[in-house]
Protein backbone atom coordinates (compact mmCIF):
# COMPACT_ATOMS: atom_id res chain seq x y z
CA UNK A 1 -57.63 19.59 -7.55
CA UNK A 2 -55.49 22.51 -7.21
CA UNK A 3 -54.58 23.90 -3.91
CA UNK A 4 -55.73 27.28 -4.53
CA UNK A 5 -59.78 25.20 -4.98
CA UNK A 6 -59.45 24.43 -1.15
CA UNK A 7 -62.14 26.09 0.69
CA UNK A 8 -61.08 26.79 4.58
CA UNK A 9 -62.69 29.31 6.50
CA UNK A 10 -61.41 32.30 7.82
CA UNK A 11 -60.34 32.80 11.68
CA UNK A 12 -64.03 34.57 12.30
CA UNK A 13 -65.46 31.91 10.21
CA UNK A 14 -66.34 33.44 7.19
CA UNK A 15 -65.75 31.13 3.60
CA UNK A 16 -63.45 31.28 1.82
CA UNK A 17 -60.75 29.50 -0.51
CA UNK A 18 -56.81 29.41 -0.99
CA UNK A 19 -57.87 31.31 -4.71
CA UNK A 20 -57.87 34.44 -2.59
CA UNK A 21 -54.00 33.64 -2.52
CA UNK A 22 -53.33 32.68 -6.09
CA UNK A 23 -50.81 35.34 -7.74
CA UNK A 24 -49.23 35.35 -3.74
CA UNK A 25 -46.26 33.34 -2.62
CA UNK A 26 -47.47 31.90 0.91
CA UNK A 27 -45.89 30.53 3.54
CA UNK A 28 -48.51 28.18 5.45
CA UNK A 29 -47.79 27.82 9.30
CA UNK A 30 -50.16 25.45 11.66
CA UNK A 31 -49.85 27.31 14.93
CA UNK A 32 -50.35 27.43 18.48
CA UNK A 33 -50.79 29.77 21.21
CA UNK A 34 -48.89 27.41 23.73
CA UNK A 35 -46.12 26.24 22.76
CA UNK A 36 -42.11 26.88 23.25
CA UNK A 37 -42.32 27.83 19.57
CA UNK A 38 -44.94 30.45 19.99
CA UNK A 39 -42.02 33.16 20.06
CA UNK A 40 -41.80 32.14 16.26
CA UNK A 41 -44.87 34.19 15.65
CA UNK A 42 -42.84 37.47 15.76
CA UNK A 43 -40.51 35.97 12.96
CA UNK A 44 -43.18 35.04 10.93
CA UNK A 45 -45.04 38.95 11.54
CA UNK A 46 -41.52 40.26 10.30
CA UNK A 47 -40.99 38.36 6.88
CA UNK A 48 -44.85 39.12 6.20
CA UNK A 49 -43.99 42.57 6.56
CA UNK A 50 -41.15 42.47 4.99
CA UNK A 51 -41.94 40.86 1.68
CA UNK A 52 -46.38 41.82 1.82
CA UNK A 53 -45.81 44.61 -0.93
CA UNK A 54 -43.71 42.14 -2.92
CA UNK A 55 -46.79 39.31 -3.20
CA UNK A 56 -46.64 37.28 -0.16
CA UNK A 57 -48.38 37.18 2.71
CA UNK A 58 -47.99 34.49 5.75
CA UNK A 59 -50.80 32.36 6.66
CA UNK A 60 -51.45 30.85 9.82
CA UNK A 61 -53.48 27.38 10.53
CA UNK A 62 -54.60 27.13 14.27
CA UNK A 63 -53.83 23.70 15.16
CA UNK A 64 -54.84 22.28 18.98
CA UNK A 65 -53.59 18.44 18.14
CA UNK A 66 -49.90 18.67 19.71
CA UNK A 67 -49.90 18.77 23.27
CA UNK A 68 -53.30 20.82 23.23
CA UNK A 69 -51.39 23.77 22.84
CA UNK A 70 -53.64 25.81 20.52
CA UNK A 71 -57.41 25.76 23.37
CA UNK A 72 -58.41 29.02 22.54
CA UNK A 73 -62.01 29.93 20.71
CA UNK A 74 -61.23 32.06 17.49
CA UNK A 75 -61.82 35.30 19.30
CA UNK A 76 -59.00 34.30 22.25
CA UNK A 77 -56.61 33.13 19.26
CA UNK A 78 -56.81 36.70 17.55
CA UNK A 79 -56.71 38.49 20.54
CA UNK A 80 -53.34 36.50 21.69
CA UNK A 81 -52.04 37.02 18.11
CA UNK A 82 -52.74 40.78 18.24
CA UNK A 83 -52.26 41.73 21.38
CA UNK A 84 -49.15 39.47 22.07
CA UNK A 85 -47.17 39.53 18.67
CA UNK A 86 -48.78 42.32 17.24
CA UNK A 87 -49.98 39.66 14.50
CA UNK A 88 -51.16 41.00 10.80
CA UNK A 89 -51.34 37.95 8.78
CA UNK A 90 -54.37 36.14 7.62
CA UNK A 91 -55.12 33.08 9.79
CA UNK A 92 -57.58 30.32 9.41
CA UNK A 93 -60.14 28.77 11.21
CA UNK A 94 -58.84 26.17 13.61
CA UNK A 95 -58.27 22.73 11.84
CA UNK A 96 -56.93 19.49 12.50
CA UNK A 97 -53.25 18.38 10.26
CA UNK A 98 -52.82 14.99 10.85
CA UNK A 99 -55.36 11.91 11.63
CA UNK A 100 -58.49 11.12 10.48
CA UNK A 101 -59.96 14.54 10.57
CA UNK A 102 -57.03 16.21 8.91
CA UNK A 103 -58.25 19.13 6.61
CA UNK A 104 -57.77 18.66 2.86
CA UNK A 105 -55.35 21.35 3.07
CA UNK A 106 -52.91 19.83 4.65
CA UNK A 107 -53.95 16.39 2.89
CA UNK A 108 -52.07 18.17 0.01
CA UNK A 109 -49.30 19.80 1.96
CA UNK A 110 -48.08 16.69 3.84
CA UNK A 111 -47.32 14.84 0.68
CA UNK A 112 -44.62 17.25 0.55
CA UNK A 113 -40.95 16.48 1.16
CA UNK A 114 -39.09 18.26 3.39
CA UNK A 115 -34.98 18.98 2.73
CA UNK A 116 -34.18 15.66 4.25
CA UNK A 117 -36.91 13.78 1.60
CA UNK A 118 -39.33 12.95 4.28
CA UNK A 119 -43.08 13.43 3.88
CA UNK A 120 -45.38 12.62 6.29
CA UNK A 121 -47.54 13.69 8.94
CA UNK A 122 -46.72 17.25 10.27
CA UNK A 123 -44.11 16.78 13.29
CA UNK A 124 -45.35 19.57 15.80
CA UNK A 125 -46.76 23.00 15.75
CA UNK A 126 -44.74 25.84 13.51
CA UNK A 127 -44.58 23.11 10.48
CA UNK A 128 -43.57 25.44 7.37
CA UNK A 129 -44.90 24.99 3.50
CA UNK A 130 -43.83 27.55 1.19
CA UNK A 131 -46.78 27.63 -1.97
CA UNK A 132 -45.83 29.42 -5.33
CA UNK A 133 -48.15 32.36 -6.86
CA UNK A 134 -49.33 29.37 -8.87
CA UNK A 135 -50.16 26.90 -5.95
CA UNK A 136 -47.11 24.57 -6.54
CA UNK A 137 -45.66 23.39 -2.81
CA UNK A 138 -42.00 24.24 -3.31
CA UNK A 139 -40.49 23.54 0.35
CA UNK A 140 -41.71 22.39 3.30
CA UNK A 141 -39.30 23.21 6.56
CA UNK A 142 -40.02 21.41 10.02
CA UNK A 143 -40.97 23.48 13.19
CA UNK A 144 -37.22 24.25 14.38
CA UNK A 145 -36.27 26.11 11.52
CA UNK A 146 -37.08 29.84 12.22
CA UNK A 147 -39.49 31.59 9.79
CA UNK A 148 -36.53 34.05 9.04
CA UNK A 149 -33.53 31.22 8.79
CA UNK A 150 -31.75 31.35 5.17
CA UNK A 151 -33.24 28.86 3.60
CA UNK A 152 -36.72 30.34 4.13
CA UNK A 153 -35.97 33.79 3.04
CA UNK A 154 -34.21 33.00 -0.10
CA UNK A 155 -37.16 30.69 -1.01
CA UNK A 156 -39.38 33.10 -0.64
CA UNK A 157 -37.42 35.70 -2.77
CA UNK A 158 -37.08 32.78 -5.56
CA UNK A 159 -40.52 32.53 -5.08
CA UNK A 160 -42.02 35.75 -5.27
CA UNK A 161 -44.52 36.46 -8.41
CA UNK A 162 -42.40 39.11 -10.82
């Protein structure tokens, strides 16, 4: 199965599939509301801005497994995202990464190595997977690395559909 036949709902709960992405180069970012990361959401607002005329767009995956940092009903999440980080991106519906219940979204994604060749369960919230227009995983980045650091940006440039 390709990762662009995923079906995850949106953050208001309507369907839909990673196909509305295919042709995009995405960046795919479990988030939280909570956390000592959550600053990270104004980096991610500026690349999506930056490179959304160019084929990309940033896509965030509410996530309330680490530290229960991510409580909020879908309405409270957008609202935060909004209001606080003046947030444009598409985000999901709240899922789950790791465990048992992990969405098959990220059963896909954490097969991924990051630079260090390490796959795995995702480490904390602000986990990075860059996705080609095609829906090939081409880097994943751990949650310290800032969505703008160098690596990130000239991946996405490398990446973006011509």
């Amino acid at each position: 199965m390709s990762i662009h036949d995923i079906d995850i709902k949106t953050l208001n709960g309507d369907p839909s599939t990673l196909a509305d992405y295919k042709g995009k180069a995405v960046l795919v970012v479990n988030v939280a509301s909570k956390c000592g990361l959550t600053p990270q959401y104004e980096g991610l607002e500026r690349i999506h801005e930056q490179y959304a005329d160019r084929g990309f767009t940033v896509l965030g995956v509410p996530c309330n497994q680490f530290g229960a940092q991510e409580p909020g009903s879908p309405e409270e999440i957008a609202t935060f995202c909004s209001t606080s980080y003046g947030v444009t991106f598409p985000m999901t519906e709240k899922i789950e990464v790791n465990g048992e219940g992990r969405h098959p979204l990220y059963e896909k994604l954490t097969a991924k190595e990051d630079a260090e060749g390490k796959a795995g369960d995702i480490q904390w919230n602000f986990e990075k997977f860059l996705i080609s227009p095609e829906g090939e995983i081409v880097a994943r980045y751990r949650p310290m690395t800032e969505p703008q650091a160098d690596e990130i940006v000239k991946d996405i440039e490398a990446t973006l559909p011509s």
